[in-house]
C-alpha atoms as a PDB file:
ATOM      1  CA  UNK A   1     -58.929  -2.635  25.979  1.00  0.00           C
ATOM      2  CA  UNK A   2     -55.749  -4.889  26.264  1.00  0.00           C
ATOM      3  CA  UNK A   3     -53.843  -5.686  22.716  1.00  0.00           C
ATOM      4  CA  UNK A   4     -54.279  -8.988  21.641  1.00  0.00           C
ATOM      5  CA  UNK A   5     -51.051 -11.636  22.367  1.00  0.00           C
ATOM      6  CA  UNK A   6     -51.007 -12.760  18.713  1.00  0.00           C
ATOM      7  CA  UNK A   7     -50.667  -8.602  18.047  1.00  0.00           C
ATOM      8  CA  UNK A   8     -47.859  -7.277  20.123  1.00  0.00           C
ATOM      9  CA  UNK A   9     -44.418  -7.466  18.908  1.00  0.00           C
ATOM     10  CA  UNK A  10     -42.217 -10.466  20.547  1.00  0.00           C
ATOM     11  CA  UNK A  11     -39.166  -9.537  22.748  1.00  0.00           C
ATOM     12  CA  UNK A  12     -37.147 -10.440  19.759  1.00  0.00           C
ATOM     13  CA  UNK A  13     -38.003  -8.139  17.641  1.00  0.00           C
ATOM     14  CA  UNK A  14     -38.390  -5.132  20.154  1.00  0.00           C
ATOM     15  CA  UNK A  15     -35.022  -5.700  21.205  1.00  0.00           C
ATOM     16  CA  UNK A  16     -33.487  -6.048  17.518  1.00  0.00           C
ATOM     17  CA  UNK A  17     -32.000  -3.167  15.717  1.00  0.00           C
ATOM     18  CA  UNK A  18     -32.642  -1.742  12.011  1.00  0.00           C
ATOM     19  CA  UNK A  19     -29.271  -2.242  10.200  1.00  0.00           C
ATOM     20  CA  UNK A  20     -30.009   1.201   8.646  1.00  0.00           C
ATOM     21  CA  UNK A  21     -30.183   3.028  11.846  1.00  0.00           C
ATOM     22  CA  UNK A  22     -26.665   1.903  12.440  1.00  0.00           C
ATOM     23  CA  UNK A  23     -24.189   5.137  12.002  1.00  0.00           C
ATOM     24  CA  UNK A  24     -22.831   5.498   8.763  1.00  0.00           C
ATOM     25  CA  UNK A  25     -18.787   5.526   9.713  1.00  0.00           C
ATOM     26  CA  UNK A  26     -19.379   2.269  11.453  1.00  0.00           C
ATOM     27  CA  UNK A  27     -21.424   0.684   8.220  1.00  0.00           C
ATOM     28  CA  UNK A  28     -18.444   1.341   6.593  1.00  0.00           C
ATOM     29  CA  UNK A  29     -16.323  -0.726   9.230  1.00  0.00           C
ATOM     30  CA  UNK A  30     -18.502  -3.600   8.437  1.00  0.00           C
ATOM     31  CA  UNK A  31     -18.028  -3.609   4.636  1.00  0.00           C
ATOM     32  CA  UNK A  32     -14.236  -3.117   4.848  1.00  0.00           C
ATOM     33  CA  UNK A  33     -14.427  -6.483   6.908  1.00  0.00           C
ATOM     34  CA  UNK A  34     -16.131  -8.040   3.766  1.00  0.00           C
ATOM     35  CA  UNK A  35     -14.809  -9.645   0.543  1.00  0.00           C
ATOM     36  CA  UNK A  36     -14.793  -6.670  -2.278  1.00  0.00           C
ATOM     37  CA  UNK A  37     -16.586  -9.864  -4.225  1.00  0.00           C
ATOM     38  CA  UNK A  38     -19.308 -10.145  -2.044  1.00  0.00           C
ATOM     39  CA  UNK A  39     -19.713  -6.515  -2.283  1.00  0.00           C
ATOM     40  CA  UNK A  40     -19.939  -5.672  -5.365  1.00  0.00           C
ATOM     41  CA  UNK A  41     -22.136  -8.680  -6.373  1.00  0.00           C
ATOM     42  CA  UNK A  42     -24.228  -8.856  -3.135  1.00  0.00           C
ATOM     43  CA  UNK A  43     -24.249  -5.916  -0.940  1.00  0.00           C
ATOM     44  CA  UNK A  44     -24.613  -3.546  -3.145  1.00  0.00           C
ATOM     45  CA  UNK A  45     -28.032  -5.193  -4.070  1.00  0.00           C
ATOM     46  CA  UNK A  46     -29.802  -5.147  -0.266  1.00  0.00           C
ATOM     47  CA  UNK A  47     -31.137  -1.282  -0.772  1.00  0.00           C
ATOM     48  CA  UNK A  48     -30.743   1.931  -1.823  1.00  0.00           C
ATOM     49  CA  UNK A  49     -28.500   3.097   1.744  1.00  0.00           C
ATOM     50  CA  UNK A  50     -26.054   0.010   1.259  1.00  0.00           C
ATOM     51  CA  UNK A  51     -25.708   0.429  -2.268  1.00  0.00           C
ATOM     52  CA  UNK A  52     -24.627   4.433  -1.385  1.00  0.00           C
ATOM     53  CA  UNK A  53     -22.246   2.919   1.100  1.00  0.00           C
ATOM     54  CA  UNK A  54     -20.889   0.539  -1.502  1.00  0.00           C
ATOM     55  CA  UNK A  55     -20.191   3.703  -3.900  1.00  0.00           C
ATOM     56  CA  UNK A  56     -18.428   5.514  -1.102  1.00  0.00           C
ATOM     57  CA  UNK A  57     -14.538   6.271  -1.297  1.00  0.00           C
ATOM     58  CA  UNK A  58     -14.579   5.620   2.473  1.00  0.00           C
ATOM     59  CA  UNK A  59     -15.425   1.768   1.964  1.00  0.00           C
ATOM     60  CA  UNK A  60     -12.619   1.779   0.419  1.00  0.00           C
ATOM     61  CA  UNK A  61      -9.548   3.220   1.789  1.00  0.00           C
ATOM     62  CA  UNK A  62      -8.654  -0.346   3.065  1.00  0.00           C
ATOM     63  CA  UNK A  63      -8.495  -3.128   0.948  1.00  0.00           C
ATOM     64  CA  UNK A  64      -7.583  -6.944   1.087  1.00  0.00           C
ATOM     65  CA  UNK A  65      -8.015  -9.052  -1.989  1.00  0.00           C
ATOM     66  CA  UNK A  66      -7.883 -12.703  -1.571  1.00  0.00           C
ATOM     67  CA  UNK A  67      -7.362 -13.610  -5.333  1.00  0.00           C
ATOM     68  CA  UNK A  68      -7.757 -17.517  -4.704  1.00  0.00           C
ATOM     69  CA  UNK A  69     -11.311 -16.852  -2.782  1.00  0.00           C
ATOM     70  CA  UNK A  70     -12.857 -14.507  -5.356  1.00  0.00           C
ATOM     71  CA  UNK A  71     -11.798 -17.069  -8.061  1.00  0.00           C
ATOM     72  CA  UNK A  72     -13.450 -19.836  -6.183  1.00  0.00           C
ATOM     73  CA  UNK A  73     -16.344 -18.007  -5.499  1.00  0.00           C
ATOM     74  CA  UNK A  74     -16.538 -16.992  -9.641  1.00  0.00           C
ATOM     75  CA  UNK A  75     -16.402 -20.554 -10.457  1.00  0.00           C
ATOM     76  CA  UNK A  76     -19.259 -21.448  -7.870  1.00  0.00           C
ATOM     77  CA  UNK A  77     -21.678 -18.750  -8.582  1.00  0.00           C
ATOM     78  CA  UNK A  78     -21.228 -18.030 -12.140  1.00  0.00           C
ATOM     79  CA  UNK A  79     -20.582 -21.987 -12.913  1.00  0.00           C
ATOM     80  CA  UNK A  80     -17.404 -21.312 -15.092  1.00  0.00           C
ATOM     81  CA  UNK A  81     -15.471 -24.237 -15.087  1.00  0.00           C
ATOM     82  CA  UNK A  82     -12.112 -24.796 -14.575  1.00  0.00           C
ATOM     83  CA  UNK A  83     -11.546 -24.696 -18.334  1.00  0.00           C
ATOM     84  CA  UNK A  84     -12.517 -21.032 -18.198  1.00  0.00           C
ATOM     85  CA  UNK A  85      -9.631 -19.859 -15.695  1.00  0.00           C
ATOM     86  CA  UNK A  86      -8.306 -16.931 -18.538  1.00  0.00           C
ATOM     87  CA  UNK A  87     -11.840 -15.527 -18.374  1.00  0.00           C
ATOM     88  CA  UNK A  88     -11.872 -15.897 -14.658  1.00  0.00           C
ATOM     89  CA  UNK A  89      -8.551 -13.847 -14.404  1.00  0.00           C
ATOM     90  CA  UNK A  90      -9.684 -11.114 -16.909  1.00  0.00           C
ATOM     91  CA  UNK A  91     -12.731 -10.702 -15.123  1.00  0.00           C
ATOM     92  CA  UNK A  92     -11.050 -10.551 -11.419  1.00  0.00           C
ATOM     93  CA  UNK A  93      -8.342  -7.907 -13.079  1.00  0.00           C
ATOM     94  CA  UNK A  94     -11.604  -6.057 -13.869  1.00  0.00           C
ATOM     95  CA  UNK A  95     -12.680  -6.034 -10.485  1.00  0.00           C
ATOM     96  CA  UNK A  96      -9.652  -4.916  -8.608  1.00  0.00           C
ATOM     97  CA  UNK A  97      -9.270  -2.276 -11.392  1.00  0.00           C
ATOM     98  CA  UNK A  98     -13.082  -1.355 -10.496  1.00  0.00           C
ATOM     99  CA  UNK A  99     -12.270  -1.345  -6.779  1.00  0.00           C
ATOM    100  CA  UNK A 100      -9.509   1.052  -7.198  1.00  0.00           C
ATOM    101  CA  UNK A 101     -11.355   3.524  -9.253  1.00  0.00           C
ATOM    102  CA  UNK A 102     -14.381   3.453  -6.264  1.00  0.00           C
ATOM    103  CA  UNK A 103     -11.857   4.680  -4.302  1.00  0.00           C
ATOM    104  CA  UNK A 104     -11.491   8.068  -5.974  1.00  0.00           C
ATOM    105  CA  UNK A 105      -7.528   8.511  -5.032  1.00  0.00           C
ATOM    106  CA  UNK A 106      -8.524   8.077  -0.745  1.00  0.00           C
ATOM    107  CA  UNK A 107      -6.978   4.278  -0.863  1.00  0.00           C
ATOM    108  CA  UNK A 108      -4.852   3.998   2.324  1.00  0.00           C
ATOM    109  CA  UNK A 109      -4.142   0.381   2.717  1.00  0.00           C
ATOM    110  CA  UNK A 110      -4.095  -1.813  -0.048  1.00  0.00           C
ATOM    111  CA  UNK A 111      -3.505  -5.930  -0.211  1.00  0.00           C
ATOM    112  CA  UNK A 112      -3.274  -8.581  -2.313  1.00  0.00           C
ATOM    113  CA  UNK A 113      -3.080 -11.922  -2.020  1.00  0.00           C
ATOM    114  CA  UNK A 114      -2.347 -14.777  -5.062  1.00  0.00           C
ATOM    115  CA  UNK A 115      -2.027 -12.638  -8.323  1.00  0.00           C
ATOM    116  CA  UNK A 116      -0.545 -12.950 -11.228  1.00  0.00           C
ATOM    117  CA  UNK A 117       3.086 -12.240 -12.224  1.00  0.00           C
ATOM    118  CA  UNK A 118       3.722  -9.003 -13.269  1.00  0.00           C
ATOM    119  CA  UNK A 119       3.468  -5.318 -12.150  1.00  0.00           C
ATOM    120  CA  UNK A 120       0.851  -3.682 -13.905  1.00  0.00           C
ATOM    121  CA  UNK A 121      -2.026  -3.633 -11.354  1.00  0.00           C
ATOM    122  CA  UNK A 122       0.612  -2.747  -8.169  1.00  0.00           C
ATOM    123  CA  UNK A 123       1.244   0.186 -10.970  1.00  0.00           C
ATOM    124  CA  UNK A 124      -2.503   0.961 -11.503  1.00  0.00           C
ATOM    125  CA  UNK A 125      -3.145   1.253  -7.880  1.00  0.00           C
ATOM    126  CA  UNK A 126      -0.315   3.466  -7.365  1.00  0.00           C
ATOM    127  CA  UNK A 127      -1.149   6.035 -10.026  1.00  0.00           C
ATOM    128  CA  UNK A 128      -4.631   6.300  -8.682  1.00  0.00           C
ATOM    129  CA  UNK A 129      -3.697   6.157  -4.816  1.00  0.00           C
ATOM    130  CA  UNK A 130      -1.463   8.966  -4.030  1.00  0.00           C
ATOM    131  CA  UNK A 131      -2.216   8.924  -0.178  1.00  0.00           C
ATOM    132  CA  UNK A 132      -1.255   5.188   0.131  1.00  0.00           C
ATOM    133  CA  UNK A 133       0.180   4.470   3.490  1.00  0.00           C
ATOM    134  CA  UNK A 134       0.464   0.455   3.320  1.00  0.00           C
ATOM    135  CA  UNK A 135       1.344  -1.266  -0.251  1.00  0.00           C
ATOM    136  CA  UNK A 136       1.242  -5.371   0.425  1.00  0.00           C
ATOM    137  CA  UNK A 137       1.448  -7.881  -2.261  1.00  0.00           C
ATOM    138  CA  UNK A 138       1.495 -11.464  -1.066  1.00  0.00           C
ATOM    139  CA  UNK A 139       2.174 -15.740  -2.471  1.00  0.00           C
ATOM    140  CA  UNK A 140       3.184 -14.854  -5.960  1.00  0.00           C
ATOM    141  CA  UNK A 141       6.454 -14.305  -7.961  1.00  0.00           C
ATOM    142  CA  UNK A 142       6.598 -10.426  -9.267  1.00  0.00           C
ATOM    143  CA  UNK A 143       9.170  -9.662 -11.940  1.00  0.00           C
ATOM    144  CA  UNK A 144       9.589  -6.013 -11.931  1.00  0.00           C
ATOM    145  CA  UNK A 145      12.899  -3.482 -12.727  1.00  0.00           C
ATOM    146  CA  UNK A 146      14.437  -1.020 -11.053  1.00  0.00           C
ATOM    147  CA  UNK A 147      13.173   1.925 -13.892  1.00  0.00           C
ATOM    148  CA  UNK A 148       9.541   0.109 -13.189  1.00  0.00           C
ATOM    149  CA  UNK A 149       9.516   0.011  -9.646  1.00  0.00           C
ATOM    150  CA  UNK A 150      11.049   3.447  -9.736  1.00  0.00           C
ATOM    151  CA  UNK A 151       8.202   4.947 -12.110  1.00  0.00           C
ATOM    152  CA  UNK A 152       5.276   3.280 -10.026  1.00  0.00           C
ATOM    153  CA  UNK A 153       6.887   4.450  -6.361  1.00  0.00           C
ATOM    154  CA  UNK A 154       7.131   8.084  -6.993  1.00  0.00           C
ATOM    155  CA  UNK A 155       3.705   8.319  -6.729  1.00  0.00           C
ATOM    156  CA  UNK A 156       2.701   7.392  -3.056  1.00  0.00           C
ATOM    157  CA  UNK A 157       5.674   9.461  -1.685  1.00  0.00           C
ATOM    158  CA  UNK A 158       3.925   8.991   1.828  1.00  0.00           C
ATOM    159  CA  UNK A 159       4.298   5.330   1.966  1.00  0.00           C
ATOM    160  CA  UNK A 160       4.375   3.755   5.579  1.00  0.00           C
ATOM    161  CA  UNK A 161       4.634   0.202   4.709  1.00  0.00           C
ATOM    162  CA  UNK A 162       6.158  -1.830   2.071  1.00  0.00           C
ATOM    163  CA  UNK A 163       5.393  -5.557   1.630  1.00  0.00           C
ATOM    164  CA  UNK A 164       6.395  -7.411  -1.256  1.00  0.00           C
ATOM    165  CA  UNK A 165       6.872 -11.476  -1.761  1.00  0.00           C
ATOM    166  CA  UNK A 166       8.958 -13.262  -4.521  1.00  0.00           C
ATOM    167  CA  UNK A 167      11.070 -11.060  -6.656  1.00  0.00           C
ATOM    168  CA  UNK A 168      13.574 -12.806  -8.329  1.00  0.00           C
ATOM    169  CA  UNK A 169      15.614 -10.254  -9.395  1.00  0.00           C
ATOM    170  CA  UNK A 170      15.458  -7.890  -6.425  1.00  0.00           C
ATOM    171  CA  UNK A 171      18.767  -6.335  -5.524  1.00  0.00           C
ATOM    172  CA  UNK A 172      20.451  -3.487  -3.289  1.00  0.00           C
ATOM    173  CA  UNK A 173      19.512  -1.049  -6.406  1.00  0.00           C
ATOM    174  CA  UNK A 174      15.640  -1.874  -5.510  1.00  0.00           C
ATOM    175  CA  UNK A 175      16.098  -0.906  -1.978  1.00  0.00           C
ATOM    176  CA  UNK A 176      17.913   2.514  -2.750  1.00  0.00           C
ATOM    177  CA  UNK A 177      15.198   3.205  -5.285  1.00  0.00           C
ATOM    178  CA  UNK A 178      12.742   2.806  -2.528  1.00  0.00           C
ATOM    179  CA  UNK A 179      14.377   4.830   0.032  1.00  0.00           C
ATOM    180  CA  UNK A 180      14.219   7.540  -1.881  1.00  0.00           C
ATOM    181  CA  UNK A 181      10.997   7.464  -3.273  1.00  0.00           C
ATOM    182  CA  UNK A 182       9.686   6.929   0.235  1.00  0.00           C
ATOM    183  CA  UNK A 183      10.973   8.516   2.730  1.00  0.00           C
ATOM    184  CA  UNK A 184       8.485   7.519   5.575  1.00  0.00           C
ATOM    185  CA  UNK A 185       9.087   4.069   5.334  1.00  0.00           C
ATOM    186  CA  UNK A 186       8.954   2.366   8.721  1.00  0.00           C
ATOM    187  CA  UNK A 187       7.893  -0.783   7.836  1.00  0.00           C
ATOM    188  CA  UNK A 188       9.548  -3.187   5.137  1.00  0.00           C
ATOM    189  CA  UNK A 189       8.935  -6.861   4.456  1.00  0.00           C
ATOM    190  CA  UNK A 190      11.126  -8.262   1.198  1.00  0.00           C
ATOM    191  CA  UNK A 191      10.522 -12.252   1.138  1.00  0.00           C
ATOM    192  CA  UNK A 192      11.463 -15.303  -0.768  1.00  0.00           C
ATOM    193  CA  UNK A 193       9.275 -18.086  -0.339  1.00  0.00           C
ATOM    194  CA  UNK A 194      10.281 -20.100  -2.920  1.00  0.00           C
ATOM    195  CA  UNK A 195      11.987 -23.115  -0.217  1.00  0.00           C
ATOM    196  CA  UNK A 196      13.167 -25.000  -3.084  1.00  0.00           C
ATOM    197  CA  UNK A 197      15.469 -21.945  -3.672  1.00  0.00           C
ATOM    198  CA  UNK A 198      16.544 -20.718  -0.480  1.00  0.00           C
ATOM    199  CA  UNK A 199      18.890 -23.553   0.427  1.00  0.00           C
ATOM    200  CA  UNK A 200      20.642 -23.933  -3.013  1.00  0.00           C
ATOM    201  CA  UNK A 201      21.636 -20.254  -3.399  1.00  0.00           C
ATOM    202  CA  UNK A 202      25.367 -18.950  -1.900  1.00  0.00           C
ATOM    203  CA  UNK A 203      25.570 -16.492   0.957  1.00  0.00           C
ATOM    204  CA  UNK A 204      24.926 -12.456   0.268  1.00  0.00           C
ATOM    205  CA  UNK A 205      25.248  -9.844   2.356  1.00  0.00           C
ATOM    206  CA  UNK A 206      24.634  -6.799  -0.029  1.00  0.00           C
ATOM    207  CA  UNK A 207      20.407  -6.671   0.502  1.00  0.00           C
ATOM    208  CA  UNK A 208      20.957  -6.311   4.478  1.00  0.00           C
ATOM    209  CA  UNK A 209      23.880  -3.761   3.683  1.00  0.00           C
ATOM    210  CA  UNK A 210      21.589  -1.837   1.315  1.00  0.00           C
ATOM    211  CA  UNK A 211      18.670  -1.596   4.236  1.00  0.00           C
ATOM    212  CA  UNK A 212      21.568  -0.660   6.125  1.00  0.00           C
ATOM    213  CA  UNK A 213      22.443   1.885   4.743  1.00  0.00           C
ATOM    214  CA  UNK A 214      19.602   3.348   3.000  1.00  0.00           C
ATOM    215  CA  UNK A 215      16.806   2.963   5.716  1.00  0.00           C
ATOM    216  CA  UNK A 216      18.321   3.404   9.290  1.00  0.00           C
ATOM    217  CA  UNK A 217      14.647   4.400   9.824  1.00  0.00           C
ATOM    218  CA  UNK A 218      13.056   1.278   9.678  1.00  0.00           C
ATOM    219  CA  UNK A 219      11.218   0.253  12.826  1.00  0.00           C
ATOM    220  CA  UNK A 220       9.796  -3.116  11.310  1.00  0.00           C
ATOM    221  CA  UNK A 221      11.581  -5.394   9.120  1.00  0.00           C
ATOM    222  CA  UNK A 222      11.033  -8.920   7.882  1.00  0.00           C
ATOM    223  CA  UNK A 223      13.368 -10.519   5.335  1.00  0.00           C
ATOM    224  CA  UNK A 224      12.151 -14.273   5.424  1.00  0.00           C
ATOM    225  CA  UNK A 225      14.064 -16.420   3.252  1.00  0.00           C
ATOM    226  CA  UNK A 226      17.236 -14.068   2.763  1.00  0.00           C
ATOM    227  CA  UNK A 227      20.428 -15.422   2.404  1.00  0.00           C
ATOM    228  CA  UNK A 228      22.571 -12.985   4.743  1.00  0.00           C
ATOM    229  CA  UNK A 229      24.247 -13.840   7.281  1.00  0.00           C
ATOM    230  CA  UNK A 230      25.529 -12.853  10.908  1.00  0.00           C
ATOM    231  CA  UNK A 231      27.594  -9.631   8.816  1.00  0.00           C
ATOM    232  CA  UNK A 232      24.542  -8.184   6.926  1.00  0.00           C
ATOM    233  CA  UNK A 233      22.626  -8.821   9.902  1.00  0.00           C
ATOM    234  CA  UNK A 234      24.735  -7.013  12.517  1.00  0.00           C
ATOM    235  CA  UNK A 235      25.028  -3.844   9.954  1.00  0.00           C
ATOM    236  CA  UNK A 236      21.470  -3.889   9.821  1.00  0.00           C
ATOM    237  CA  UNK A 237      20.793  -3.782  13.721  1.00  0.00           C
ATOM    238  CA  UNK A 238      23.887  -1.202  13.872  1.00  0.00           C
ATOM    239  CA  UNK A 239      22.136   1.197  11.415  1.00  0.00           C
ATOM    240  CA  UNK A 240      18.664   0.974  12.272  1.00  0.00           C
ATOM    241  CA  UNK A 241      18.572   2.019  15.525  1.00  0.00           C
ATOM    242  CA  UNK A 242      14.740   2.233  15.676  1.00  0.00           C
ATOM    243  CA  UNK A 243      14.354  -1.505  14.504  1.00  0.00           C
ATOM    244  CA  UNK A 244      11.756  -3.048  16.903  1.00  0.00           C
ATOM    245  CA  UNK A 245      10.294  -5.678  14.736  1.00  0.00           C
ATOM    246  CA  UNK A 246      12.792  -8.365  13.223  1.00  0.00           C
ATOM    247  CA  UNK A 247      11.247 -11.624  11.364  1.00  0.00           C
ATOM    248  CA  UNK A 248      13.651 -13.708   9.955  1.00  0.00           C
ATOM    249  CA  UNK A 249      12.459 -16.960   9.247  1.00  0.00           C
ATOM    250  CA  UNK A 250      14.624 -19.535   6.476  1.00  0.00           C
ATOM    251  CA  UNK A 251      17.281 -17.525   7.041  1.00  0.00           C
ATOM    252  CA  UNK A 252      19.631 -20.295   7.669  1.00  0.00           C
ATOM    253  CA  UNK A 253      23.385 -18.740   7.180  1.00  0.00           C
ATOM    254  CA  UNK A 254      22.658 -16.903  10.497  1.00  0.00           C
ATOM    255  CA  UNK A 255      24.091 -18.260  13.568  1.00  0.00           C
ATOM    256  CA  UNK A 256      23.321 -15.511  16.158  1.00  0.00           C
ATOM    257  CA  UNK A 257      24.326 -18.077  18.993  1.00  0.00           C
ATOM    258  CA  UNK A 258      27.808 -18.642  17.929  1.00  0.00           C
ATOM    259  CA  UNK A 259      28.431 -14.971  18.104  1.00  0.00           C
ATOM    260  CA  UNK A 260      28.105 -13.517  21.648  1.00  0.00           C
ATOM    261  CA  UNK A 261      28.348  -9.516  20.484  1.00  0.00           C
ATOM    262  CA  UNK A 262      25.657 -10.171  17.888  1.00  0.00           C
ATOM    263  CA  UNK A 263      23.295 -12.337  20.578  1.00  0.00           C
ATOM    264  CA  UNK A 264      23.965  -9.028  23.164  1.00  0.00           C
ATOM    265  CA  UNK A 265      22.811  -6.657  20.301  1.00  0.00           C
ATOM    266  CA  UNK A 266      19.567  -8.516  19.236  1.00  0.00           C
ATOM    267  CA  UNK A 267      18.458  -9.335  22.912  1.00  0.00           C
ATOM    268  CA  UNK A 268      18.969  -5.544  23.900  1.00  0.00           C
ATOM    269  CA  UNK A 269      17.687  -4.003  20.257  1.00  0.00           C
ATOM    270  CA  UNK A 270      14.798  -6.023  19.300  1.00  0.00           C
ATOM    271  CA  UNK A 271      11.122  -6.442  21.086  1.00  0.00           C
ATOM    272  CA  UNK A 272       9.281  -8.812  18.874  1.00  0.00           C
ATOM    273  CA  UNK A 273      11.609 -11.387  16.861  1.00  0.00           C
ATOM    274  CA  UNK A 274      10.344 -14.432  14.496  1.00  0.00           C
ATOM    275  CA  UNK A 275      12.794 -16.979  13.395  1.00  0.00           C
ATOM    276  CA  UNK A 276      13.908 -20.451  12.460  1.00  0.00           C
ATOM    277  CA  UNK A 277      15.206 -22.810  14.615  1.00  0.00           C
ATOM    278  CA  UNK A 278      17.577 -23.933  12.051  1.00  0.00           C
ATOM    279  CA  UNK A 279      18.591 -20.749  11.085  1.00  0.00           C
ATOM    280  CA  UNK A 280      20.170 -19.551  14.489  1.00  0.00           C
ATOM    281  CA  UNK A 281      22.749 -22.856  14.295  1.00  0.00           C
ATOM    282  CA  UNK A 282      22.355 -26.470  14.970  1.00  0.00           C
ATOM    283  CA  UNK A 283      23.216 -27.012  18.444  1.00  0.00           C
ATOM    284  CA  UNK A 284      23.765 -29.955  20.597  1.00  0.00           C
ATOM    285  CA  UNK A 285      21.747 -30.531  23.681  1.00  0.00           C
ATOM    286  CA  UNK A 286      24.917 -29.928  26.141  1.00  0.00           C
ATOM    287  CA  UNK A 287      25.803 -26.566  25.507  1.00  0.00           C
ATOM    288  CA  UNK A 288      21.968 -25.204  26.118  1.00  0.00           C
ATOM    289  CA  UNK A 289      22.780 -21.874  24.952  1.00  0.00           C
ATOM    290  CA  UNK A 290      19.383 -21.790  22.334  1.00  0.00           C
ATOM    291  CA  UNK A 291      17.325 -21.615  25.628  1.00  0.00           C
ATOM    292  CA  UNK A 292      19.054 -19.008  27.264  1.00  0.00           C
ATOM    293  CA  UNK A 293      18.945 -16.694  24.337  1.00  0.00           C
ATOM    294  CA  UNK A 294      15.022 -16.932  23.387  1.00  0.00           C
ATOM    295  CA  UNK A 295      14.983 -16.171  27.254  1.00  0.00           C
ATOM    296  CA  UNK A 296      15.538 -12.445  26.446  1.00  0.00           C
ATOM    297  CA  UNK A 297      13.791  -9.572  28.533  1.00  0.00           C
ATOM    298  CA  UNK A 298      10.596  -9.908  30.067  1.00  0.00           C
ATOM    299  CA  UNK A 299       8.964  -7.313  27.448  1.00  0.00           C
ATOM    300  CA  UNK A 300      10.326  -9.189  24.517  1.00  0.00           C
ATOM    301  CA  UNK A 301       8.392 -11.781  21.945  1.00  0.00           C
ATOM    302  CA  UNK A 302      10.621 -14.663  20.450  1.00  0.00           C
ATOM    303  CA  UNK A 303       8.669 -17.008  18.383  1.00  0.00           C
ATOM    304  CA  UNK A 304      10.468 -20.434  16.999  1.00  0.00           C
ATOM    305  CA  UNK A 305       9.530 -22.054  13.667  1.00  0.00           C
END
């Protein structure tokens, strides 16, 4: 006797797919894609497998924390005005703190984005994350000293990639402190952002002479906002002979196209370059040298800002 239409399943739903049949590894995938917010307050809540997952030091070995989103989202779902934005802070301190301890010391990659002022949570993540590969902290100022940055360095000794944004105080001291405490570095990124201040500050050659000489490893650097010019950056390309990678955008005492030598070295050196227009030199139309240089080699990446 033929099933009934109104009884057999739909093509839709023979062709869907339990979410809990999906492999375990690639779960993980997923949630690493997701706000830590979302999954501590909602994930975590679907069933007994995703709230396992959730608990798992693999979830999270990589981590991006968009400070500015998680606030917003505390403000719409727990209705805490904008009066409350202490509590808001205290209680998204919490959570990072929270995320860092799920990862039981197996945190590989860790970012954030739009916090605070001070050290003290790049600190607590370092002391718990000795296998750290990739250290990012993005859009705020952080004041922190060379004995600080020293003490919270030594321990992720197999560092890959360095990333920090805003440091008003950061000198060639800072960079030998990191060399030494991490001696894979291949990847360093040291910007100011603060436009107001790039164009009112003199030149200063002794950060690029510092990366110079203390990290001829480097195969990715970005120094947007630095006040160098052609000198610190022809040491640096002289030195680090494995330098790739060069972004440096707001960097407007360099004037790579009224210095032939310097033009041959980037063009030959570098694969993938970012940069200002205004920082390579203000040129007039009739000596169309600007086009010839962003030219470069067929396997190389120039893009203008």
């Amino acid at each position: 006797m033929a099933s009934s239409p109104i009884l057999q399943d739909s093509p839709a739903k023979k062709n869907s797919r339990d979410w809990l049949d999906l492999p375990r590894d690639l779960m993980v995938s997923i949630l690493q894609r997701i706000c830590c917010y979302d999954i501590l307050t909602n994930v975590k809540e679907v069933c007994k497998s995703w709230r396992s997952l959730c608990k798992d030091p693999l979830t999270w070995q990589v981590v991006t924390i968009p400070c500015d989103l998680v606030l917003y989202k505390l403000t719409e779902d727990k209705g805490m005005p904008s009066s409350h934005d202490e509590q808001k802070v205290k209680i998204l301190r919490k959570m990072i703190m929270h995320v860092i301890d799920l990862s039981c010391g197996q945190m590989l990659d860790f970012c954030i984005l739009g916090f605070g002022s001070d050290h003290h949570l790049l600190e607590y993540v370092c002391q718990r994350s000795g296998q750290l590969r990739r250290l990012r902290q993005h859009d705020y100022e952080l004041h922190i000293s060379t004995q600080r940055l020293t003490q919270i360095l030594r321990h992720v000794p197999f560092l890959e990639e360095l990333k920090l944004s805003n440091i008003p105080d950061f000198s060639p001291e800072h960079v030998e402190i990191i060399a030494r405490r991490c001696p894979r570095l291949a990847s360093l990124a040291i910007n100011n952002l603060r436009a107001y201040e790039i164009c009112c500050q003199p030149v200063c050659n002794q950060l690029a002479s510092a990366i110079a000489k203390y990290m001829p490893q480097l195969c990715c650097l970005q120094l947007c906002g630095n006040r160098m010019t052609n000198a610190g950056l022809s040491a640096i390309l002289h030195n680090c002979q494995h330098l790739e990678y060069l972004d440096i955008r707001q960097c407007y005492n360099i004037f790579v196209v009224l210095d032939p030598n310097l033009m041959t070295k980037v063009r030959k050196q570098i694969k993938h370059m970012r940069f200002s227009k205004m920082g390579l030199g203000e040129l007039s139309p009739a000596q169309n040298v600007y086009p010839r240089f962003i030219s470069g080699p067929i396997r190389s990446t120039w893009s203008i800002y």
